[in-house]
Protein backbone atom coordinates (compact mmCIF):
# COMPACT_ATOMS: atom_id res chain seq x y z
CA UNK A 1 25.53 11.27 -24.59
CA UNK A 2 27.78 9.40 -27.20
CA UNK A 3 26.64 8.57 -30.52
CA UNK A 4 26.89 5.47 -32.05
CA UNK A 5 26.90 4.39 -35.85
CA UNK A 6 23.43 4.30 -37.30
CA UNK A 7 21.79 6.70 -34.99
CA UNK A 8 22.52 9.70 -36.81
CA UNK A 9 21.07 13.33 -36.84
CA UNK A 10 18.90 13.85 -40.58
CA UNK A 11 21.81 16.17 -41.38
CA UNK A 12 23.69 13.18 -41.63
CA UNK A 13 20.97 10.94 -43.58
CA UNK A 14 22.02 11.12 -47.40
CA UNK A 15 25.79 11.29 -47.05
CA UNK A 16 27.62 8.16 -47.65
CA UNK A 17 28.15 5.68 -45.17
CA UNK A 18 32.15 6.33 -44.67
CA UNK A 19 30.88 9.60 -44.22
CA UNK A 20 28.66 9.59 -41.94
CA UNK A 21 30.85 6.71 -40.13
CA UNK A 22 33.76 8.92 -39.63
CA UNK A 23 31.39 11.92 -38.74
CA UNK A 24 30.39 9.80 -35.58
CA UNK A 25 33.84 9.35 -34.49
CA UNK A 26 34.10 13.03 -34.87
CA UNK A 27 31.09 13.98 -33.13
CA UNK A 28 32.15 11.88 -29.93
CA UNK A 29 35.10 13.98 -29.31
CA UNK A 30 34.02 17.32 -29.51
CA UNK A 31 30.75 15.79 -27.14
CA UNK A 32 33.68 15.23 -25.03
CA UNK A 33 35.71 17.69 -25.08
CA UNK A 34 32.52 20.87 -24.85
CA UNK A 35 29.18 19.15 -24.51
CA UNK A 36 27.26 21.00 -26.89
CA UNK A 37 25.75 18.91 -29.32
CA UNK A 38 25.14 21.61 -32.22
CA UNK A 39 28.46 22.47 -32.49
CA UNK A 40 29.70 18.52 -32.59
CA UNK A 41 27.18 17.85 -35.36
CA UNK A 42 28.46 20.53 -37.42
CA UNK A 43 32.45 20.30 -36.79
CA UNK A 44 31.73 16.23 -37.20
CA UNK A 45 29.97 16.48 -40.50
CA UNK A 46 32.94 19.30 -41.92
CA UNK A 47 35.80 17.88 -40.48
CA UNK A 48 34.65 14.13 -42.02
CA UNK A 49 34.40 16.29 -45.22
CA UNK A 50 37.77 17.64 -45.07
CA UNK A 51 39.88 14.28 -43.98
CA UNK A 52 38.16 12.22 -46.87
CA UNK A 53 38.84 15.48 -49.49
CA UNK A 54 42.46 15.34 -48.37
CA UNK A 55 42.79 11.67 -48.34
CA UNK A 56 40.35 9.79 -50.93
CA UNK A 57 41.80 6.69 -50.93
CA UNK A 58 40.26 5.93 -47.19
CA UNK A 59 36.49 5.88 -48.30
C-alpha cells in the first residue's frame, strides 16, 4: 500500500518535514520494488538521510 505525505510511521514523527517528505518518496519504491514494509521504512528514513547529507542545499 503506498504512502502518502503526512501519514507517516512514529519513526518518522520528529524529523523535519523535507525529511520525512523525501523519506515517503523513498519508501514507495522499495514498497514497489519488494513489498516488505520494514525494510522500506528503514532504507526510506537512511537513504533521505544520506541524499540531504550529500546535498544540503535541497532542504
Amino acid at each position: 500500500m503506498p504512502w502518502y505525505k503526512g501519514d507517516d510511521p512514529p519513526s518518522y514523527k520528529n524529523q523535519p518535514k523535507y525529511l520525512r517528505d523525501k523519506a515517503t518518496e523513498i519508501v514507495n519504491e522499495v514498497l514497489k520494488s519488494t513489498g516488505n514494509e520494514g525494510e522500506a521504512i528503514a532504507t526510506g528514513l537512511k537513504r533521505a538521510r544520506e541524499c540531504f547529507e550529500e546535498c544540503p542545499e535541497e532542504n
